[in-house]
C-alpha atoms as a PDB file:
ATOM      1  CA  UNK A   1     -33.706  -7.729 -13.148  1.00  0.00           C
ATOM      2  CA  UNK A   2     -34.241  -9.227 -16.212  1.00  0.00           C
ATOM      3  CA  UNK A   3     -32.549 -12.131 -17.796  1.00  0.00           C
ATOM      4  CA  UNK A   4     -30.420  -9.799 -20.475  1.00  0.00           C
ATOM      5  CA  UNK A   5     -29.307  -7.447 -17.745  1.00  0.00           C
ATOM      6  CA  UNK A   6     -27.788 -10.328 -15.580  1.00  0.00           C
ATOM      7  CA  UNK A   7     -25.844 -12.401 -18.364  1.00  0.00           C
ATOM      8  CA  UNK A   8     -24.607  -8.643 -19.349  1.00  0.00           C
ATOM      9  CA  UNK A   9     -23.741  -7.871 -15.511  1.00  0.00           C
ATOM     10  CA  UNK A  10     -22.199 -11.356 -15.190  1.00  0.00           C
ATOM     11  CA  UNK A  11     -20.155 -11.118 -18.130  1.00  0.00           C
ATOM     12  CA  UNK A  12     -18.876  -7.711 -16.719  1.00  0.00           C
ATOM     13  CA  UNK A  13     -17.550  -9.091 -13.847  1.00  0.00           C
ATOM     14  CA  UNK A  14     -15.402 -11.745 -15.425  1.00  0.00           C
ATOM     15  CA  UNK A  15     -14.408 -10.308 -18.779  1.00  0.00           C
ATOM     16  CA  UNK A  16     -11.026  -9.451 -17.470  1.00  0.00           C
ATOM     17  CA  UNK A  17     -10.354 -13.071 -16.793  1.00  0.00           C
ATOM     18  CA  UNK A  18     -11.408 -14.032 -20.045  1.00  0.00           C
ATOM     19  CA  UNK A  19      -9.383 -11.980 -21.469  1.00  0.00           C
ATOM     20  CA  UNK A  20      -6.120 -13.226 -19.011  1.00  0.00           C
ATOM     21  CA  UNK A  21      -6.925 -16.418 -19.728  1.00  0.00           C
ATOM     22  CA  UNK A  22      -6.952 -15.915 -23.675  1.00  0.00           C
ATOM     23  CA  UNK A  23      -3.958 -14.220 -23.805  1.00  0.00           C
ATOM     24  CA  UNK A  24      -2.364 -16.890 -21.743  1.00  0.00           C
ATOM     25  CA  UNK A  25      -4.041 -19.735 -24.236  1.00  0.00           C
ATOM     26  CA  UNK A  26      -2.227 -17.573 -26.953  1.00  0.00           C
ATOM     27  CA  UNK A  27       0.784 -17.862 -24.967  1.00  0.00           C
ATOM     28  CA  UNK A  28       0.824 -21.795 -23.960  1.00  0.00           C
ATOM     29  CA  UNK A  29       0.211 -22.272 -27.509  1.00  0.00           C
ATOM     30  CA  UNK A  30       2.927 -20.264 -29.498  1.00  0.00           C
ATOM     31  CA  UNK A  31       5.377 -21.604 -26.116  1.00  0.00           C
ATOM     32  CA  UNK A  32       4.229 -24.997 -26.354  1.00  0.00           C
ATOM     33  CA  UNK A  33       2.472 -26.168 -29.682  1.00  0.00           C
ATOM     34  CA  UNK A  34       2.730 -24.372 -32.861  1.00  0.00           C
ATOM     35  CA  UNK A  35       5.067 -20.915 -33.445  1.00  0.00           C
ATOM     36  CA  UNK A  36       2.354 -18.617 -33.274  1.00  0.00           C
ATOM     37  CA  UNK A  37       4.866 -15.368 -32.308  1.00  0.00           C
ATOM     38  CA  UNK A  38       1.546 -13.231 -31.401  1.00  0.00           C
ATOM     39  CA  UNK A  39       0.936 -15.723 -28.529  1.00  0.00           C
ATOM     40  CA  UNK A  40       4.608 -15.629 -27.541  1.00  0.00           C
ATOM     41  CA  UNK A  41       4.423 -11.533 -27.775  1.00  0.00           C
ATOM     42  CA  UNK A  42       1.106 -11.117 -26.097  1.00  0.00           C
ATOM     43  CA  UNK A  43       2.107 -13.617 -23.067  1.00  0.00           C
ATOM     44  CA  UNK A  44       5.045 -11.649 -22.562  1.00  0.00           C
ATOM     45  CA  UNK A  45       3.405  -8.540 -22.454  1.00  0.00           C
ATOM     46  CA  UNK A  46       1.233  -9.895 -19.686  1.00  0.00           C
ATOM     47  CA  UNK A  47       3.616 -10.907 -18.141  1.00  0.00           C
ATOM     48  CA  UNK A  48       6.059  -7.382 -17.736  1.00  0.00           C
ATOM     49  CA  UNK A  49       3.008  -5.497 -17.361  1.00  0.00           C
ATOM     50  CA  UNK A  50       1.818  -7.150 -14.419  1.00  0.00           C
ATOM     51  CA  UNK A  51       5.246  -7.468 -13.002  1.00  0.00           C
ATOM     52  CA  UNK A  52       5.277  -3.344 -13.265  1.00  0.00           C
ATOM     53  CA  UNK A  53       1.638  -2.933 -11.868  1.00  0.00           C
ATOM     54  CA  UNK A  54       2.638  -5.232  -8.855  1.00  0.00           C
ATOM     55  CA  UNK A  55       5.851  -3.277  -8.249  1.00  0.00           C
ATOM     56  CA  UNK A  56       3.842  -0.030  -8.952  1.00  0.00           C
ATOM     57  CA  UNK A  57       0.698  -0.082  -7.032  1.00  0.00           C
ATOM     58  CA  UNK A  58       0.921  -1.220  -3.882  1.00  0.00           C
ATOM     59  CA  UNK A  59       3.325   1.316  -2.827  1.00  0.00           C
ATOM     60  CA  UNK A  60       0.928   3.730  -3.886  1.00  0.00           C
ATOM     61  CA  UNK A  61      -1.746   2.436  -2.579  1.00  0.00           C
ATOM     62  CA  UNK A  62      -0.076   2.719   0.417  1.00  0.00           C
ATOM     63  CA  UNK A  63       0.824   6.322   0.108  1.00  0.00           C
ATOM     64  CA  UNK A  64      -2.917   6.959  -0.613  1.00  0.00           C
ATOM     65  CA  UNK A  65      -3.923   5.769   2.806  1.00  0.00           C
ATOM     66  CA  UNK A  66      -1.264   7.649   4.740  1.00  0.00           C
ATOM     67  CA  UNK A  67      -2.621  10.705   2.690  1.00  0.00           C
ATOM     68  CA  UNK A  68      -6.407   9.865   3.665  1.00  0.00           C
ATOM     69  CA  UNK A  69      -5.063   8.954   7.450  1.00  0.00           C
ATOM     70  CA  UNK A  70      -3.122  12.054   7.805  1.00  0.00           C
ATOM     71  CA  UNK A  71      -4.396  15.081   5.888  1.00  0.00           C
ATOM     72  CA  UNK A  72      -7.626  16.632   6.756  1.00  0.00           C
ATOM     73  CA  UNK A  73     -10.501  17.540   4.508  1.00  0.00           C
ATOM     74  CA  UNK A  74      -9.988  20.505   5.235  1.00  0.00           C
ATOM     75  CA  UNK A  75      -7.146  21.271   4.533  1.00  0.00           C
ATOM     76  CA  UNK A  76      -7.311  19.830   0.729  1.00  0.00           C
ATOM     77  CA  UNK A  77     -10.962  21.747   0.925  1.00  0.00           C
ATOM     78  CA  UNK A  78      -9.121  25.531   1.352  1.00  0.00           C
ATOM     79  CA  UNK A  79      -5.900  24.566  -1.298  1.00  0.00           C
ATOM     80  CA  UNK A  80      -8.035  22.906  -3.874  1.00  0.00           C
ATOM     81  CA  UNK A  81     -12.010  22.708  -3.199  1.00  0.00           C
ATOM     82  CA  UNK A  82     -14.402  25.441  -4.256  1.00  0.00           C
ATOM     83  CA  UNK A  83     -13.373  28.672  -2.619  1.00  0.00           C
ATOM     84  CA  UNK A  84      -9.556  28.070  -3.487  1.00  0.00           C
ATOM     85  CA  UNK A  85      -9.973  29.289  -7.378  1.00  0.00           C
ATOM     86  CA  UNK A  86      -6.690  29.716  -9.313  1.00  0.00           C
ATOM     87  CA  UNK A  87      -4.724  29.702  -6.524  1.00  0.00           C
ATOM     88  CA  UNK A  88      -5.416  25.898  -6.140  1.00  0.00           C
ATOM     89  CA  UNK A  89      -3.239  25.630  -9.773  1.00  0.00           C
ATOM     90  CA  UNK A  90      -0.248  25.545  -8.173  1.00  0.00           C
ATOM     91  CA  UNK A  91      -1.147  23.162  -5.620  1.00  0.00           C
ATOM     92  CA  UNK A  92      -1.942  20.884  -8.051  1.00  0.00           C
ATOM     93  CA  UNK A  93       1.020  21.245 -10.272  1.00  0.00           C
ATOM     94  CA  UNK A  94       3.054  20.792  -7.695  1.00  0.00           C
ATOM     95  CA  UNK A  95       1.621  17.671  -6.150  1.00  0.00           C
ATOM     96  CA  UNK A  96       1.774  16.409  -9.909  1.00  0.00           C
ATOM     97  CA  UNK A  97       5.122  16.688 -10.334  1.00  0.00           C
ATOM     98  CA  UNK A  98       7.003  16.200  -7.278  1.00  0.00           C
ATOM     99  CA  UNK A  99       5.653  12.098  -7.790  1.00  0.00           C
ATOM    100  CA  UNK A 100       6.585   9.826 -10.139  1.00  0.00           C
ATOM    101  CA  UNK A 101       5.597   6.673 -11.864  1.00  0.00           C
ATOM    102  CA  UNK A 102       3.142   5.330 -15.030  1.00  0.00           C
ATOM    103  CA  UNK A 103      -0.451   7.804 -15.154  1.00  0.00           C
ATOM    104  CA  UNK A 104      -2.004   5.163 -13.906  1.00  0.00           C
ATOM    105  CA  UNK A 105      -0.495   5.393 -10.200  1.00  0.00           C
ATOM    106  CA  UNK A 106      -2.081   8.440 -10.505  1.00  0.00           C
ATOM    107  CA  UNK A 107      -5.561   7.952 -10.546  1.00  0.00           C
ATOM    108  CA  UNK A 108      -5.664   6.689  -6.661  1.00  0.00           C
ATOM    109  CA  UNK A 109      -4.375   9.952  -5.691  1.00  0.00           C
ATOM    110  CA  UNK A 110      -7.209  11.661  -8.127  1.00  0.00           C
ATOM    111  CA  UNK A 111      -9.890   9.986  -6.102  1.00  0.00           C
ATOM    112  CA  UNK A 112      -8.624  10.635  -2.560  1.00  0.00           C
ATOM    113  CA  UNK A 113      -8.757  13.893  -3.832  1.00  0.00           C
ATOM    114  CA  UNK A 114     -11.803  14.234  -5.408  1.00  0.00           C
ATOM    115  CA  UNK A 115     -12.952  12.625  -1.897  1.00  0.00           C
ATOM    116  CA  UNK A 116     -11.258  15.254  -0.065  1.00  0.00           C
ATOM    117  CA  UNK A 117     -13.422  17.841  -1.097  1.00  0.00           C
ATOM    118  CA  UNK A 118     -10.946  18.942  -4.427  1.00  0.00           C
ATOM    119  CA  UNK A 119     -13.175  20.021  -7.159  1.00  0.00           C
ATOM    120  CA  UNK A 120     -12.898  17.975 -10.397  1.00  0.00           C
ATOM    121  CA  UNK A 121     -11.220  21.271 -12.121  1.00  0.00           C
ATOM    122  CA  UNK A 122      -8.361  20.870  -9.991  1.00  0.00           C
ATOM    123  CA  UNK A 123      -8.308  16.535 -10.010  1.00  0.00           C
ATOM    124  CA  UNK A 124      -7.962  17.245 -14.215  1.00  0.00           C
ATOM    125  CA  UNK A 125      -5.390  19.681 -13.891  1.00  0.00           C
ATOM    126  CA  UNK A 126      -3.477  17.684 -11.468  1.00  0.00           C
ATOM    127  CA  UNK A 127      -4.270  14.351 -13.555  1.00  0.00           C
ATOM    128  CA  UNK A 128      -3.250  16.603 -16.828  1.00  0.00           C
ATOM    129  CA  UNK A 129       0.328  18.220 -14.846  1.00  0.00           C
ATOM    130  CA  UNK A 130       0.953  14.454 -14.269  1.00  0.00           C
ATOM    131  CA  UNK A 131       1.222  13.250 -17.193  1.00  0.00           C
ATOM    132  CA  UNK A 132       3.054  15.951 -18.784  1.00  0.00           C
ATOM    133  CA  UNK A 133       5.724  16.994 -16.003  1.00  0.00           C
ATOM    134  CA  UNK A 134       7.439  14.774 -13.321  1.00  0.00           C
ATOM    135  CA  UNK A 135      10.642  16.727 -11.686  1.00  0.00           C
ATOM    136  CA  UNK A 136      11.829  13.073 -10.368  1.00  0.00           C
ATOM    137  CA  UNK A 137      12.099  11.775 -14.105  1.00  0.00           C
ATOM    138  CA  UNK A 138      13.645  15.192 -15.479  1.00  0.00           C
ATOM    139  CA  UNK A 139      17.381  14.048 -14.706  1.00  0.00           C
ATOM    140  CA  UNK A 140      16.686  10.987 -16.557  1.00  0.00           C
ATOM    141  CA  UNK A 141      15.335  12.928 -19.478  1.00  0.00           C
ATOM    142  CA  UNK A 142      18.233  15.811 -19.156  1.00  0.00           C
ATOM    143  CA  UNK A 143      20.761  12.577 -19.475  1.00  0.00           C
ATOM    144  CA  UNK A 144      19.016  11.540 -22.776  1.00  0.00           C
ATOM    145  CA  UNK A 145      19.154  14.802 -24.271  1.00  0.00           C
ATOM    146  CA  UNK A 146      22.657  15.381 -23.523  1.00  0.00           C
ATOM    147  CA  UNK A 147      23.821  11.820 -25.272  1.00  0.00           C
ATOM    148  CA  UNK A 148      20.809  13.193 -28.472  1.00  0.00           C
ATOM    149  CA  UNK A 149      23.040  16.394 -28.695  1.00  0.00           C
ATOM    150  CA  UNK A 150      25.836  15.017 -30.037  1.00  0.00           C
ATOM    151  CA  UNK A 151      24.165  12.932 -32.346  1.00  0.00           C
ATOM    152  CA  UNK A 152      21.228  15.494 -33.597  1.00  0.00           C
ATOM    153  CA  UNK A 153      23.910  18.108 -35.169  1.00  0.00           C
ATOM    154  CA  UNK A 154      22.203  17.876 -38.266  1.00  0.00           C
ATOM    155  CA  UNK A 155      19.079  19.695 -36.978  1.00  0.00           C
ATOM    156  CA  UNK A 156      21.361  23.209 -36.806  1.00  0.00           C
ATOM    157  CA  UNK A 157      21.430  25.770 -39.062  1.00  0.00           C
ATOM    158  CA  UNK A 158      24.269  25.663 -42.252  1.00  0.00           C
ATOM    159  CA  UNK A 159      26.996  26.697 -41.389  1.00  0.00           C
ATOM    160  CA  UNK A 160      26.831  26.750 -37.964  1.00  0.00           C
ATOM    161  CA  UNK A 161      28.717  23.831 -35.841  1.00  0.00           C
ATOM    162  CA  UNK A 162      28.890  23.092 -32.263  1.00  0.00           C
END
């Protein structure tokens, strides 16, 4: 391996930290020294976002394994894999929306999939019915619309009133 390909390989493995470590410069600095709001505002960020993934993912990575423990190949190989065809679209859309949670709880489930024996049609339409439908977040959306209705009159017709 050449010299290049190592500091490249090297600097792939701890560019993350770099950037955590920036980021938390940014924020020591606009806490601690000057008022530089970006640092305050980026170390914040940090901060709730890793607060959600650590809330987030462990569950689901928990979930995973019971699903790789407990459900055979095979049985993800006739509802999703290659001899399934369209009736596998269901299956996925289903098993999309019955969970909830950000897209990227998602992507564990995608791969025990994919290792399953699902083809990748199915993992994109299940990755795709994610992000676009969740039943368990529907009541909270239903709630939102039904405050928005009283205040969105001005999208009817003239002359029509509620």
């Amino acid at each position: 391996m050449s010299t290049h390909r190592k500091a490249l390989a090297t600097l792939g493995k701890v560019w993350l930290w770099v950037l955590v470590a920036l980021v938390a410069g940014l924020w020591g600095y606009g806490r601690f020294g000057g008022g530089l709001a970006f640092g305050l505002k980026a170390g914040e960020s940090l901060g709730s976002f890793l607060v959600e993934m650590v809330s987030v993912l462990p569950p689901m990575f928990l979930l995973v394994g019971l699903f790789e423990a407990w459900v055979p190949r095979e049985l993800v190989e006739r509802h999703a894999g290659r001899r399934a065809g369209a009736a596998a679209i269901p299956w996925m859309v289903l098993l999309a929306t019955v969970q909830a949670g950000p897209l990227y709880a998602a992507f564990p489930v995608a791969i025990s999939l994919w290792r399953k024996g699902c083809v990748p049609r199915n993992v994109f339409i299940y990755l795709g019915a994610f992000s676009a439908a969740k039943i368990p977040m529907l009541t909270f959306e239903v709630a939102f619309l039904g405050g928005a209705s009283r205040t969105m009159t001005f999208l009817l017709p003239p002359g029509m009133s509620r």
